[in-house]
N, C-alpha and C. Protein backbone atom coordinates (compact mmCIF):
# COMPACT_ATOMS: atom_id res chain seq x y z
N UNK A 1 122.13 54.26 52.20
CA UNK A 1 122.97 53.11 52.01
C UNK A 1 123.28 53.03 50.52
N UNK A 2 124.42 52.90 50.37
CA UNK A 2 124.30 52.37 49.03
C UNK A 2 125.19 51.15 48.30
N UNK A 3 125.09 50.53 47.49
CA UNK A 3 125.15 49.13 47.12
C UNK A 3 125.57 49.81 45.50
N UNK A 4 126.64 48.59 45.60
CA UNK A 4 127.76 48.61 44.39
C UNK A 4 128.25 47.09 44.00
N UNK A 5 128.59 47.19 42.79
CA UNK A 5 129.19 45.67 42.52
C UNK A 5 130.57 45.99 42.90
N UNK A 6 131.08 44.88 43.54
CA UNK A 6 132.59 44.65 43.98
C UNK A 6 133.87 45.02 43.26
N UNK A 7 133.54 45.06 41.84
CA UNK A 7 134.40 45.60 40.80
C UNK A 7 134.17 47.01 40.11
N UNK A 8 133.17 47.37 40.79
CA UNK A 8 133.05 49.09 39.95
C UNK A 8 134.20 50.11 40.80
N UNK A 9 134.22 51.27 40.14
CA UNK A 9 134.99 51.85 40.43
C UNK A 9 133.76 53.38 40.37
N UNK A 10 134.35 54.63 40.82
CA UNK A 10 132.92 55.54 41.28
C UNK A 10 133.41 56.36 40.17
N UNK A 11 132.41 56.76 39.52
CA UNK A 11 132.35 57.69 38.65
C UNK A 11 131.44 59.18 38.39
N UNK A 12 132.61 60.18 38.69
CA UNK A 12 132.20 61.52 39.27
C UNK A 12 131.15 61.76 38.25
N UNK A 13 131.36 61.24 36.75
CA UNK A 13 131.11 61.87 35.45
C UNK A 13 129.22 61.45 35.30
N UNK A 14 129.02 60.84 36.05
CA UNK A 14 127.56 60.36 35.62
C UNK A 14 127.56 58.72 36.08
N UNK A 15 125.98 58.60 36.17
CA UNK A 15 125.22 57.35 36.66
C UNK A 15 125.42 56.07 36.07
N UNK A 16 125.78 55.02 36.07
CA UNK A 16 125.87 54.01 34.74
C UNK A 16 125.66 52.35 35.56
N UNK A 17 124.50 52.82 37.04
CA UNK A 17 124.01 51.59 37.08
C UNK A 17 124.90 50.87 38.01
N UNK A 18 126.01 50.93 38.41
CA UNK A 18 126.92 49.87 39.23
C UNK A 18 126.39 50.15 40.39
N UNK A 19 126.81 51.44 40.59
CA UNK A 19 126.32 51.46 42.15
C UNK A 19 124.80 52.29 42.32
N UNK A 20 124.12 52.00 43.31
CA UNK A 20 122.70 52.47 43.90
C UNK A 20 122.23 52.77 45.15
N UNK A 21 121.44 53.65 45.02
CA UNK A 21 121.45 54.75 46.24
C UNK A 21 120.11 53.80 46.84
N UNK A 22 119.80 53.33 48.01
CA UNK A 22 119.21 53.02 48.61
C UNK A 22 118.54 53.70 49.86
N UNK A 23 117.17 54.45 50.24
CA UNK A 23 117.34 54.91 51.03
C UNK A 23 116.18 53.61 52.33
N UNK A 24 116.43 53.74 53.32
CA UNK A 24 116.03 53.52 54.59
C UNK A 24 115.03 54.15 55.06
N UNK A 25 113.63 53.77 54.40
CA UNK A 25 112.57 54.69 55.44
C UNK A 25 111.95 53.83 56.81
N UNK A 26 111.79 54.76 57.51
CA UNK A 26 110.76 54.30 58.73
C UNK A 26 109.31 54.17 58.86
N UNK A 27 108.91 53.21 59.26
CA UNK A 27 107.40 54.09 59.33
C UNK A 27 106.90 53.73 60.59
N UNK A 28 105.06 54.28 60.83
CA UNK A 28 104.72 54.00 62.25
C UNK A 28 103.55 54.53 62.33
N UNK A 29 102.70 54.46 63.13
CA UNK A 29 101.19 54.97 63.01
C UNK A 29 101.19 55.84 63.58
N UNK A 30 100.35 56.77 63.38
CA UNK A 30 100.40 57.86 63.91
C UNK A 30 98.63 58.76 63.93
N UNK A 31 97.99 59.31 64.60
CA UNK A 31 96.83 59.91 64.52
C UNK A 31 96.35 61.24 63.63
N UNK A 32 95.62 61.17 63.31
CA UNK A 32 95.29 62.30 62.65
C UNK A 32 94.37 63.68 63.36
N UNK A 33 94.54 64.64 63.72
CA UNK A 33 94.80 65.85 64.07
C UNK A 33 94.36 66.82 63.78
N UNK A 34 94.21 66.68 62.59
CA UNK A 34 93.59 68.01 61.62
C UNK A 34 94.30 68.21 60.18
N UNK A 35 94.28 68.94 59.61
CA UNK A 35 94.77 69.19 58.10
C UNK A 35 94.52 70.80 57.37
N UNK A 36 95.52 70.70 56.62
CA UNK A 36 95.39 72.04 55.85
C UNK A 36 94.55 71.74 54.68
N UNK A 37 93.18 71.97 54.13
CA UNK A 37 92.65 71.83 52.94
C UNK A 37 93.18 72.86 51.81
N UNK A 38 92.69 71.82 50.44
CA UNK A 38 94.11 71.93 49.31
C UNK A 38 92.92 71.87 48.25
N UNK A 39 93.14 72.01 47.17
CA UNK A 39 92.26 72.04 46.26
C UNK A 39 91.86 70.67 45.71
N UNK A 40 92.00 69.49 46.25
CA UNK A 40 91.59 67.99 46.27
C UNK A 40 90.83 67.41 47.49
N UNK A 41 90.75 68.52 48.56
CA UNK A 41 90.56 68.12 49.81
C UNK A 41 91.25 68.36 50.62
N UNK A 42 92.49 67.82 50.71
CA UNK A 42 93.64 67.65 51.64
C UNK A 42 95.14 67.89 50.80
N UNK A 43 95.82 69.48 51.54
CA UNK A 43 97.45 69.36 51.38
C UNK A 43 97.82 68.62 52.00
N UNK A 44 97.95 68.90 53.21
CA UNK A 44 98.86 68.19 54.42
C UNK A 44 97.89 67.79 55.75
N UNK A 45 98.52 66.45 55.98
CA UNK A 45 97.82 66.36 57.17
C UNK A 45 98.58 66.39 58.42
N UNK A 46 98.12 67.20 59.54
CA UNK A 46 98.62 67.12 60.54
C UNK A 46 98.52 65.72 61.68
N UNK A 47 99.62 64.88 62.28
CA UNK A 47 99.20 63.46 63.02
C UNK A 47 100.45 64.29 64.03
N UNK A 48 99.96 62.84 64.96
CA UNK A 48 100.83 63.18 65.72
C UNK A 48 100.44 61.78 66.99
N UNK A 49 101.06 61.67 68.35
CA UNK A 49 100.92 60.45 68.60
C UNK A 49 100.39 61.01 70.78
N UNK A 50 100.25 59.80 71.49
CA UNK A 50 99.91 60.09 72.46
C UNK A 50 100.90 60.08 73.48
N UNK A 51 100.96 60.88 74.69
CA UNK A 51 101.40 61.12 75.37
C UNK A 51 100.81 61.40 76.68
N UNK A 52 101.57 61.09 78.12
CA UNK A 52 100.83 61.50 79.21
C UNK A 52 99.91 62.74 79.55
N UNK A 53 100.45 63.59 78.76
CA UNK A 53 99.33 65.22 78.88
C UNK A 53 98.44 64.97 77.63
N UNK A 54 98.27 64.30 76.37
CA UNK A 54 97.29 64.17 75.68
C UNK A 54 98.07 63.53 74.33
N UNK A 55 97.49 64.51 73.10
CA UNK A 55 97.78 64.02 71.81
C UNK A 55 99.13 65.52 71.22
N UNK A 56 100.22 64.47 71.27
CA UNK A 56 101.56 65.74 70.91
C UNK A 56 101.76 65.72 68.96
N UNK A 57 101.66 66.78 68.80
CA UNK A 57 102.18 66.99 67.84
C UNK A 57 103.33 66.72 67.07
N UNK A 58 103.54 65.50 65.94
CA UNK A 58 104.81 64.69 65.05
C UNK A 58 105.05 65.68 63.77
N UNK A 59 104.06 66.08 63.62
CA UNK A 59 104.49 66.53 62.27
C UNK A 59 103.49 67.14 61.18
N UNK A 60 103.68 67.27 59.74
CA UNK A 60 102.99 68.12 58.80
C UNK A 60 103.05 66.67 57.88
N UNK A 61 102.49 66.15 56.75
CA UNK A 61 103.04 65.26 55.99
C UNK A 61 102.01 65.81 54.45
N UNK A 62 102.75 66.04 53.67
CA UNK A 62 101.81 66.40 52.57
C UNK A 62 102.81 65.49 51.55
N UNK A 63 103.67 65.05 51.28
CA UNK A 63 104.17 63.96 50.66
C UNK A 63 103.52 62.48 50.52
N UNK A 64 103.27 61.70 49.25
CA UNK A 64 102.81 60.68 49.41
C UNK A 64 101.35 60.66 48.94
N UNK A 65 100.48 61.59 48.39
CA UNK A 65 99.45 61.41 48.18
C UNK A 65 98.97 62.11 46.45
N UNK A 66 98.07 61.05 45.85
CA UNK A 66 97.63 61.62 44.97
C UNK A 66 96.40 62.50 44.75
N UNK A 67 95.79 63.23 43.45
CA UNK A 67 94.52 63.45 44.20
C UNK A 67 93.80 62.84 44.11
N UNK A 68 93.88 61.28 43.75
CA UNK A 68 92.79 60.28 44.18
C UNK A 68 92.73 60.36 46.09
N UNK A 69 94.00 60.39 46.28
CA UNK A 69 94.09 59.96 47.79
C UNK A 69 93.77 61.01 48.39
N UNK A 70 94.21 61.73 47.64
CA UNK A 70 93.30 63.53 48.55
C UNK A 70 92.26 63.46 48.98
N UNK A 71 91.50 63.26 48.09
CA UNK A 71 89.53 63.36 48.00
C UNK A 71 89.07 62.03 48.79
N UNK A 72 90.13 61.02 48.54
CA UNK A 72 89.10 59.76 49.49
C UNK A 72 89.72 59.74 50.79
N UNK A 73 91.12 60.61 51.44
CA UNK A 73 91.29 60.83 53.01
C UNK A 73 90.18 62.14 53.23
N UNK A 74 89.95 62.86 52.07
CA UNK A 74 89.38 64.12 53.10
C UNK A 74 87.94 63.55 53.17
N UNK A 75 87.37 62.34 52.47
CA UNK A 75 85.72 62.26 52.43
C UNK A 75 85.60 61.11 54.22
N UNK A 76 87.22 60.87 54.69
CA UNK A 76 87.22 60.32 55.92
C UNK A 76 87.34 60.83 56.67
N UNK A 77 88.25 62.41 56.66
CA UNK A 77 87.55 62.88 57.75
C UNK A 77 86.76 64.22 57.48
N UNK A 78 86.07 64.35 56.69
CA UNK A 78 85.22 65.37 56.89
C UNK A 78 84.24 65.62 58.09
N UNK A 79 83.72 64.36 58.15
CA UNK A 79 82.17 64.06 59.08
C UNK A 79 83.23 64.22 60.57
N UNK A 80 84.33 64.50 60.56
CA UNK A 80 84.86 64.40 62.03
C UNK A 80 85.55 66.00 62.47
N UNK A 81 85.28 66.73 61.60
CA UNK A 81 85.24 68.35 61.65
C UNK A 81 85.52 68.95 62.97
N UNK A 82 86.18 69.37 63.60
CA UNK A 82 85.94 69.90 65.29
C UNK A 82 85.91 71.62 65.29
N UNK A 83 85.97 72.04 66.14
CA UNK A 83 86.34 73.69 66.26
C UNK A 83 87.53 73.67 67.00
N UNK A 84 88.17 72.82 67.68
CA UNK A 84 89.49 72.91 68.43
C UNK A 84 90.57 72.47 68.43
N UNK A 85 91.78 72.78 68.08
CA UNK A 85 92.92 72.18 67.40
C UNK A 85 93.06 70.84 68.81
N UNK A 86 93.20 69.44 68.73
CA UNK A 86 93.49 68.49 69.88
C UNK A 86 94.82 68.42 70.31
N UNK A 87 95.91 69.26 69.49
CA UNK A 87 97.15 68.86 69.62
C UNK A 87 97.28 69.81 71.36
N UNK A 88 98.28 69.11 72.45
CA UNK A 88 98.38 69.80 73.26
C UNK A 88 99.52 70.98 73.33
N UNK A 89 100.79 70.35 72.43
CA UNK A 89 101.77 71.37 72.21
C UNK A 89 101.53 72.08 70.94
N UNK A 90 100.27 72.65 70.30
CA UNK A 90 100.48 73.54 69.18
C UNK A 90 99.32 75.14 69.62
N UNK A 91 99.95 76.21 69.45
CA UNK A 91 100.75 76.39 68.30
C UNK A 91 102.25 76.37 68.82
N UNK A 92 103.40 76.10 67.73
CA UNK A 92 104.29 75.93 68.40
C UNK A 92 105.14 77.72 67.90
N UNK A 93 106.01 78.12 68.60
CA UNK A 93 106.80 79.52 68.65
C UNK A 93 107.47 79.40 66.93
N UNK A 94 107.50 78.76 66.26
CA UNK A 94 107.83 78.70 64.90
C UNK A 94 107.98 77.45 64.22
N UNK A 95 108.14 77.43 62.84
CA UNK A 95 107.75 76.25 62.09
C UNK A 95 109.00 76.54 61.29
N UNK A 96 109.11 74.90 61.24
CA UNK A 96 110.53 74.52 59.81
C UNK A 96 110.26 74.27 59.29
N UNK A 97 111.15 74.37 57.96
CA UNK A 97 111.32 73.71 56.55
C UNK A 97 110.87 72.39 56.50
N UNK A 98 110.97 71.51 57.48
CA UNK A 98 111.00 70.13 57.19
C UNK A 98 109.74 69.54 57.86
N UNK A 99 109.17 70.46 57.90
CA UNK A 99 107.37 70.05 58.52
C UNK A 99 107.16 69.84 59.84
N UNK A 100 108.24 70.38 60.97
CA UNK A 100 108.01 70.60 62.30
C UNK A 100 107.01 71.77 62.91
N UNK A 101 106.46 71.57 63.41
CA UNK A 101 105.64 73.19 63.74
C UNK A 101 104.44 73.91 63.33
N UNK A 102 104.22 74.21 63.61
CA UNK A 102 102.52 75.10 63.38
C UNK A 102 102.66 76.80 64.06
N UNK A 103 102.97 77.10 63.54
CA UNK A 103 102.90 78.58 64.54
C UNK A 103 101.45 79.49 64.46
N UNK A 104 100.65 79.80 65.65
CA UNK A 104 99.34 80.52 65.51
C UNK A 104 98.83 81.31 64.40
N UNK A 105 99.74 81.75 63.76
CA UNK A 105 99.07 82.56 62.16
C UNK A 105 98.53 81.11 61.60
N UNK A 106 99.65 80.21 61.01
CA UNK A 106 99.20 79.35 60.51
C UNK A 106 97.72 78.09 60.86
N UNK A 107 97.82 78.41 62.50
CA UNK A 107 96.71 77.33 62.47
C UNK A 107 95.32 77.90 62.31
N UNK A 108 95.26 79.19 61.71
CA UNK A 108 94.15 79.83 61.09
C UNK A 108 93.71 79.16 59.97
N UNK A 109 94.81 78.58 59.29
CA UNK A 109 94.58 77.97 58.06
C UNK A 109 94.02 76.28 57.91
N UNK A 110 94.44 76.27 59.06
CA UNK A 110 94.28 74.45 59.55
C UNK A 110 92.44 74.60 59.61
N UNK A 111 92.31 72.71 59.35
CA UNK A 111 91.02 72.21 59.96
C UNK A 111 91.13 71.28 60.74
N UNK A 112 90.75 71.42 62.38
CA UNK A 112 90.76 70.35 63.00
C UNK A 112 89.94 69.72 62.93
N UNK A 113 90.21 68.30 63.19
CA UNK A 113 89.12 67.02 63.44
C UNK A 113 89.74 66.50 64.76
N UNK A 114 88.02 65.29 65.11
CA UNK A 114 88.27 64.67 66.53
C UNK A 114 89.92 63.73 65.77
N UNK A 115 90.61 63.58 67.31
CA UNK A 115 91.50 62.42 66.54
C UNK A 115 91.04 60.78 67.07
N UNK A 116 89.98 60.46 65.50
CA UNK A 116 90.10 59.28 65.77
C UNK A 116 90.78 58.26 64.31
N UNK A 117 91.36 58.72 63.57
CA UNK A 117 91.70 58.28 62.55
C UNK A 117 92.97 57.98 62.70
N UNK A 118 93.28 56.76 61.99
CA UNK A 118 95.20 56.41 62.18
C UNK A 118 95.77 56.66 60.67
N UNK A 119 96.74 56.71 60.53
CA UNK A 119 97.09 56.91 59.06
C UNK A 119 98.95 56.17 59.36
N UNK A 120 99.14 55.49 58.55
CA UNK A 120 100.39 54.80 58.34
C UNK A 120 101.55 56.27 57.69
N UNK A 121 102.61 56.40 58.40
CA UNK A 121 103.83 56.87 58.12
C UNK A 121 105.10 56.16 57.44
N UNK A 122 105.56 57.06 56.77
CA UNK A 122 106.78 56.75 56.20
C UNK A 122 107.80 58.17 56.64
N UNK A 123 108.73 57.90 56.95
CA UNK A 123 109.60 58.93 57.52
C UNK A 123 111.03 58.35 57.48
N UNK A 124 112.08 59.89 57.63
CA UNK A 124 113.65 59.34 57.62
C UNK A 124 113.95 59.30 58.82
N UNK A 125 113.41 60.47 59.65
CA UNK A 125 114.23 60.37 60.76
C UNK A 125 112.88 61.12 62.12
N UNK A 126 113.29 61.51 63.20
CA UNK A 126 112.63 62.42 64.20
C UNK A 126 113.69 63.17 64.06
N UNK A 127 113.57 64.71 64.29
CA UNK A 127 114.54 66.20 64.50
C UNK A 127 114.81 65.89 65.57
N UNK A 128 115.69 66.98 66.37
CA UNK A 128 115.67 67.10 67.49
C UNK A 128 114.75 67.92 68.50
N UNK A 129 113.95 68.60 67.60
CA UNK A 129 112.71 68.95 68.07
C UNK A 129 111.36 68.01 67.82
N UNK A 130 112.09 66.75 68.16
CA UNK A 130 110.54 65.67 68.09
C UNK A 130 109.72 66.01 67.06
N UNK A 131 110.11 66.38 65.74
CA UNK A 131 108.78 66.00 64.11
C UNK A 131 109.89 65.04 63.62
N UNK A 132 108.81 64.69 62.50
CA UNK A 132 109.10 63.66 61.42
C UNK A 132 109.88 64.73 60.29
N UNK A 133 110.73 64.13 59.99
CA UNK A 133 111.52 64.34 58.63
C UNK A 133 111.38 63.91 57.68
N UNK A 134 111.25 64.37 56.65
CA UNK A 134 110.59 63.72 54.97
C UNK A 134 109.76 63.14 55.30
N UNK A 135 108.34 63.07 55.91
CA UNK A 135 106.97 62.25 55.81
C UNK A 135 106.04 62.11 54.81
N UNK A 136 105.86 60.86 54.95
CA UNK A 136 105.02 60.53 53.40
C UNK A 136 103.84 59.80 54.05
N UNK A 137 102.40 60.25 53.71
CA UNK A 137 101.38 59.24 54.00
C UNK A 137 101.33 57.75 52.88
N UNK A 138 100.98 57.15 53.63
CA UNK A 138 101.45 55.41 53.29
C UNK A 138 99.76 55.05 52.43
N UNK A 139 99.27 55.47 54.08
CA UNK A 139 97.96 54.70 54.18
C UNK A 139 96.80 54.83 55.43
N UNK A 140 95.41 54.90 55.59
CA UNK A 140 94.89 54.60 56.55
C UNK A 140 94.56 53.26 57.19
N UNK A 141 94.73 53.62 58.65
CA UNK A 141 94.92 52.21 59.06
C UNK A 141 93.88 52.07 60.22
N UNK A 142 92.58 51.24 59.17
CA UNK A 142 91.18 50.97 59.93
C UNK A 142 91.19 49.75 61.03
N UNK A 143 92.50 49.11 61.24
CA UNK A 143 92.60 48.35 62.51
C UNK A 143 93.08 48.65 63.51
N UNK A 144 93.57 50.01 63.43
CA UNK A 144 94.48 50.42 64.98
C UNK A 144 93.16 51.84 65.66
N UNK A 145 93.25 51.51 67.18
CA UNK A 145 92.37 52.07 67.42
C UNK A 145 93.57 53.60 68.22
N UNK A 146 93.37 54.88 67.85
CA UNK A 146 93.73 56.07 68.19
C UNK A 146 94.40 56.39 69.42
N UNK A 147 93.89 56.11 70.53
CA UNK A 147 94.10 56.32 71.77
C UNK A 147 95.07 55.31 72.16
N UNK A 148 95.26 54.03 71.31
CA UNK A 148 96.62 53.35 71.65
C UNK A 148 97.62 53.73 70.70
N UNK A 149 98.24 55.16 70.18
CA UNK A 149 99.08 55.19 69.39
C UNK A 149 100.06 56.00 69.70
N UNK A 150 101.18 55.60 70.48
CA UNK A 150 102.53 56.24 70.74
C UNK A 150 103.74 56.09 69.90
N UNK A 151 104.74 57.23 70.52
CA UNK A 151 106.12 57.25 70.13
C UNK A 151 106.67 56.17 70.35
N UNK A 152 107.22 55.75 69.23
CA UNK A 152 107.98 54.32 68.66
C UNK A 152 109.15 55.04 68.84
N UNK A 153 110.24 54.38 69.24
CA UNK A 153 111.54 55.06 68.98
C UNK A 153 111.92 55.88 69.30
């Protein structure tokens, strides 16, 4: 979206403040899954939400975190460690640019945990292959309990 005063006029040449780019994020809870460990703890974490066959796979989100936030999400789920990825659709036949996908080489690299952890989303959009687009972790969210966390939207 973007927002302009009523009297500016657009100027190819550079920025000068009249008008402003606003963007529209979404957000939504979502479970946590497992993660790629990073040299803070945590790159990316894998969430994703529930569904009639189990827990489906949303997305990759490594946007949004510092390495303060690294070290104090990974000291939450460490103690929840699993040997088995929970997602029911992964690995998936290939992975995008925009953090859709896991393909079997890669989930060599992954660490799964049980999913009982929620973590707050920020996102632009869903693909058309059901992930999140531009995801940013927000936050963990110690009042929502796991097994009630579905597709919004």
């Amino acid at each position: 979206m973007i927002a302009k005063r009523k009297d500016s006029r657009y100027d190819a040449n550079g920025r000068h403040g009249a008008w402003l780019k606003l963007k529209l994020d979404r957000q939504l809870e979502l479970v946590i899954g497992g993660y790629r460990p990073g040299p803070h703890g945590v790159d990316a974490l894998l969430v994703g939400y529930y569904g009639p066959e189990g827990l489906r796979f949303a997305g990759k989100v490594k946007a949004g975190f510092t390495p303060h936030v690294r070290r104090q999400v990974f000291v939450r789920i460490e103690p929840l460690h699993a040997p088995r990825c929970p997602f029911v659709d992964l690995p998936s036949s290939r992975s995008t640019h925009w953090g859709g996908g896991v393909t079997a080489e890669q989930m060599e690299e992954m660490q799964w945990v049980r999913p009982l952890l929620v973590a707050q989303i920020r996102f632009v959009e869903w693909t058309s292959e059901g992930h999140l687009r531009h995801a940013a972790f927000v936050g963990l969210r110690t009042d929502k309990v796991a097994r009630a966390i579905r597709r919004e939207g």
